[in-house]
Protein backbone atom coordinates (compact mmCIF):
# COMPACT_ATOMS: atom_id res chain seq x y z
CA UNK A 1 -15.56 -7.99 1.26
CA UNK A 2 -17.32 -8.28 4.70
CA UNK A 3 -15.27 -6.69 7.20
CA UNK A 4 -15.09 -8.34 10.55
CA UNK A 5 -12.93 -6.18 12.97
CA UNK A 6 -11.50 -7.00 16.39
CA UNK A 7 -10.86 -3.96 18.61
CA UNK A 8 -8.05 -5.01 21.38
CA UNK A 9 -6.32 -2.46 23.30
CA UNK A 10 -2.20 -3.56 23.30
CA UNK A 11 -0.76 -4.20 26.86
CA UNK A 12 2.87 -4.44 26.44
CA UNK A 13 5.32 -5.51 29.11
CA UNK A 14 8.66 -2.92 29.23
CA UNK A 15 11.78 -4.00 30.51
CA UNK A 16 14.07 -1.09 31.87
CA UNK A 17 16.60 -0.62 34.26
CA UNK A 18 16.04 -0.13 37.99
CA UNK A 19 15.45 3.50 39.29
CA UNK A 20 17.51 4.85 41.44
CA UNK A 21 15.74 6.17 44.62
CA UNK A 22 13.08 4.26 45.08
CA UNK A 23 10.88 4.21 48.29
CA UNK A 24 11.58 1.51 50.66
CA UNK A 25 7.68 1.42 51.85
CA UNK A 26 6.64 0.42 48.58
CA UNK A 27 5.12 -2.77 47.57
CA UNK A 28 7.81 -5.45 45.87
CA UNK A 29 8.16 -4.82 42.09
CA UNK A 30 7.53 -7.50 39.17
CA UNK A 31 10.34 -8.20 37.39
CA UNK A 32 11.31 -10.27 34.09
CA UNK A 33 13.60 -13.21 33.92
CA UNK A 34 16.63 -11.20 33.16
CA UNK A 35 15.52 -9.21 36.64
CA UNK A 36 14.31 -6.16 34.84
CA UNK A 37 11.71 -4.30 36.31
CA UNK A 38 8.50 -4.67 33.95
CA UNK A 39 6.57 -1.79 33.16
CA UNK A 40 3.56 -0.91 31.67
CA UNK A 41 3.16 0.69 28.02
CA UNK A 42 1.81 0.42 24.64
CA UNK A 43 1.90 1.00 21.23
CA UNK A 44 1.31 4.91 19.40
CA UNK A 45 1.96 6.89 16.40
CA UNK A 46 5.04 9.33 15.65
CA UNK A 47 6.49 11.41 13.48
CA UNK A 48 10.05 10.19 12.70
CA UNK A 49 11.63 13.39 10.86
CA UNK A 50 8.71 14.28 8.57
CA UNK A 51 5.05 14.61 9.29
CA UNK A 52 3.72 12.23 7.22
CA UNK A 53 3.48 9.33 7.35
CA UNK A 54 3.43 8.34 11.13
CA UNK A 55 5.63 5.16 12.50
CA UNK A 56 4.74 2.97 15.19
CA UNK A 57 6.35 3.03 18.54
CA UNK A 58 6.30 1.19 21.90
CA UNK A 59 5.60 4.13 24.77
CA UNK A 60 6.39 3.63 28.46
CA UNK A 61 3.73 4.66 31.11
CA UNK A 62 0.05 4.68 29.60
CA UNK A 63 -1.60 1.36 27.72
CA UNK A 64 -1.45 3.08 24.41
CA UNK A 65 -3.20 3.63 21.45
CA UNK A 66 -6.71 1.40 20.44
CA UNK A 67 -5.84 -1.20 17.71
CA UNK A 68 -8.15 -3.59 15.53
CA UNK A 69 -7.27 -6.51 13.65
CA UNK A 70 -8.82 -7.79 10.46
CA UNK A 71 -7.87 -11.20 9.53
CA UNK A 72 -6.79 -12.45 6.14
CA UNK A 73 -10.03 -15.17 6.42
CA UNK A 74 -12.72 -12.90 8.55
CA UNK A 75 -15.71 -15.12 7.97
CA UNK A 76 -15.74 -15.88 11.70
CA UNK A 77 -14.51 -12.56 13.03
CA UNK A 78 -11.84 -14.73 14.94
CA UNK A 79 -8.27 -13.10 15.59
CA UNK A 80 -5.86 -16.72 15.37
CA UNK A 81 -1.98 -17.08 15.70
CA UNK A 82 -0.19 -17.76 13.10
CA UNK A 83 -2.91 -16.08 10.44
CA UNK A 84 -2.26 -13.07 8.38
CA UNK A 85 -3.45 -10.27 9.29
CA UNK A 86 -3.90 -5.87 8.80
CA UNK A 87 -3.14 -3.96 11.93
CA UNK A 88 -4.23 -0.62 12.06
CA UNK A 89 -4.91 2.15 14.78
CA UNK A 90 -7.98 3.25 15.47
CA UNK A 91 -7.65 6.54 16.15
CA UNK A 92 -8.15 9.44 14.02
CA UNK A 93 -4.46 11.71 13.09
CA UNK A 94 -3.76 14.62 10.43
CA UNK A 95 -2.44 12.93 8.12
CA UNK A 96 -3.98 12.04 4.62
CA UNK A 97 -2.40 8.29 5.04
CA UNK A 98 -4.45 5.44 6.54
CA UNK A 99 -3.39 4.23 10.13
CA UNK A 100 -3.02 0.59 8.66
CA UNK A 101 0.77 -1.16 9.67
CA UNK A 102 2.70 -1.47 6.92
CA UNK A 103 6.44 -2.52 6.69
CA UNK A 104 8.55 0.45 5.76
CA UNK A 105 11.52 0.45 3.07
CA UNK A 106 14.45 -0.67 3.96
CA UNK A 107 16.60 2.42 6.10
CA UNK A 108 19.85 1.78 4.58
CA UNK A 109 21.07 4.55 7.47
CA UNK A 110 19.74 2.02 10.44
CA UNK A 111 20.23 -1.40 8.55
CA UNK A 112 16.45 -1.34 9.49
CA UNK A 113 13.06 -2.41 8.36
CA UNK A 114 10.60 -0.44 10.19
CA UNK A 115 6.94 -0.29 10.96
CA UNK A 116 4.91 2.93 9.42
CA UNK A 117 1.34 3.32 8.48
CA UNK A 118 -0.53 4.15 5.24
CA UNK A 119 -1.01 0.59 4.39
CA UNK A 120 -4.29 -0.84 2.99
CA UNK A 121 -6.79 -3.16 4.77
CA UNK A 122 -7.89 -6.14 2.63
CA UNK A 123 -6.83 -7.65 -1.13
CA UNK A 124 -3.95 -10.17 0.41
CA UNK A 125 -1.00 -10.42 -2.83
CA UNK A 126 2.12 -9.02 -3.76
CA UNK A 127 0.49 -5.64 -4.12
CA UNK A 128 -0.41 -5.71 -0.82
CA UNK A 129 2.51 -7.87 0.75
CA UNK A 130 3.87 -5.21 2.92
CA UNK A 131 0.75 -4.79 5.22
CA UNK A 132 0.38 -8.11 6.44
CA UNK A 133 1.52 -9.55 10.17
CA UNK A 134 1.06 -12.19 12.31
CA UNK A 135 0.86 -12.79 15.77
CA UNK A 136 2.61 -15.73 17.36
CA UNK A 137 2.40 -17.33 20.54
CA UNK A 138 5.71 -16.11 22.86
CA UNK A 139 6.64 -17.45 26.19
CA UNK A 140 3.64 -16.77 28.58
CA UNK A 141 2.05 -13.94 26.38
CA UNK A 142 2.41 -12.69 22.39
CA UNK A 143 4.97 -11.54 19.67
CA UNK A 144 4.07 -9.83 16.62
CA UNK A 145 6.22 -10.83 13.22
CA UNK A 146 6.48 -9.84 9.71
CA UNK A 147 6.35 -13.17 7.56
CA UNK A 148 3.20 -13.36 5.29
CA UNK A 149 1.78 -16.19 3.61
CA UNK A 150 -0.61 -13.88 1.46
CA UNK A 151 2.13 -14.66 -1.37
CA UNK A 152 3.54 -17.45 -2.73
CA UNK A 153 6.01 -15.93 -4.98
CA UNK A 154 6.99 -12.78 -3.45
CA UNK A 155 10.65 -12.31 -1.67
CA UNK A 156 10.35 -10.71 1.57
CA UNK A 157 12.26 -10.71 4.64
CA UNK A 158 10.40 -13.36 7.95
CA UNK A 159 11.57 -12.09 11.01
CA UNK A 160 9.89 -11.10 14.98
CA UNK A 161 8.99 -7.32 15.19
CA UNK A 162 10.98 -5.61 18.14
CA UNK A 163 12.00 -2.31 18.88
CA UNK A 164 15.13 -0.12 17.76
CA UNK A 165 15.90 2.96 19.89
CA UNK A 166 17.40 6.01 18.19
CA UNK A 167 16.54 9.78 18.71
CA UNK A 168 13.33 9.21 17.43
CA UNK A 169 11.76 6.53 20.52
CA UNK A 170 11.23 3.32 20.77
CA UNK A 171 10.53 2.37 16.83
CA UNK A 172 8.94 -1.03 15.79
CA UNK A 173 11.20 -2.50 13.70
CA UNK A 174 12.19 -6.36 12.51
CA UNK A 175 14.65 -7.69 14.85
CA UNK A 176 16.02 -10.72 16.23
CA UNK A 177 14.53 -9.96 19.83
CA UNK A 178 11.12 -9.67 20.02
CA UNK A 179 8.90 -7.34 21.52
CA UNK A 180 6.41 -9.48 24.19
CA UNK A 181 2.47 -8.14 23.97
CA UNK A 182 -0.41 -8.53 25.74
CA UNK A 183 -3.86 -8.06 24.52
CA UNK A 184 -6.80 -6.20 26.62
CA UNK A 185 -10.09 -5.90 25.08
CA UNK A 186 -11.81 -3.13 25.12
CA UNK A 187 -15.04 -2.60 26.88
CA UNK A 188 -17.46 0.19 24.83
């Protein structure tokens, strides 16, 4: 299979609460329609109780990790909305599983579905169901969801990828409330 790849850097727009103490000299800050300051961040890899495999999570402060895309259909090399597609870092870690997204079992501890790695790029079926997103147009920017179309037959939950704080970070998980992106591309 020819393998066109899209590198894109992931820009992601943080809402938080307001900081307390904040110089009066200093330019007026953007803020979201709920009024919440909007910060910068992105997406990275960590270790959520084990080493191995890593999960994704949202970081505040820095525009994150490289990621590429390769769609489902890459005779053109274009990245479109709605289209299934492999997500992977591209970024080299210590551990023996790929970087490629790939929906994580079900955490009956969190009610949760969330986002690891150790996926595999390519072969679109039920084998492969797991590893396959979409991005969708959101607002004035991007979501990212879980709800292939690489299987006909296969029962899997459709929902908007978001994030799910616990003692671990910010973890990607499938939620209700979606987590806004913006895409940067990367200049070699």
């Amino acid at each position: 299979m020819k393998m066109t790849l899209v590198a894109l850097v992931l820009v992601v727009a943080l809402s938080t609460k307001a900081l307390v103490g904040e110089a009066v000299a200093a330019p007026e800050q953007i803020v979201d329609t709920s009024g919440k300051k909007v910060r910068a961040g992105g997406l990275a890899l960590s270790t959520t109780g084990q080493d191995c495999p890593l999960d994704v999570v949202a970081v505040d402060g820095y525009q994150g990790l490289q990621l590429s895309f390769l769609p489902v259909n890459d005779k053109k090399g274009v990245i479109r909305v709605s289209t299934d597609l492999n997500i992977f870092f591209s970024t080299y870690t210590t551990c023996p599983q790929s970087t490629v997204w790939k929906l994580k079992d079900y955490d009956y501890s969190t009610s949760q579905w969330f986002l690891t790695t150790g996926g595999s790029l390519g072969n679109p079926g039920s084998q492969t169901i797991s590893n396959w997103f979409k991005i969708e147009k959101y607002e004035d920017a991007y979501k990212m969801v879980y709800c292939p179309s690489v299987c006909n037959y296969c029962n899997y939950p459709c929902s908007d990828i978001g994030i799910y704080q616990d003692q671990y970070g910010k973890r990607l998980a499938l939620t209700s409330e979606p987590y806004k992106v913006q895409f940067q591309k990367v200049q070699y």
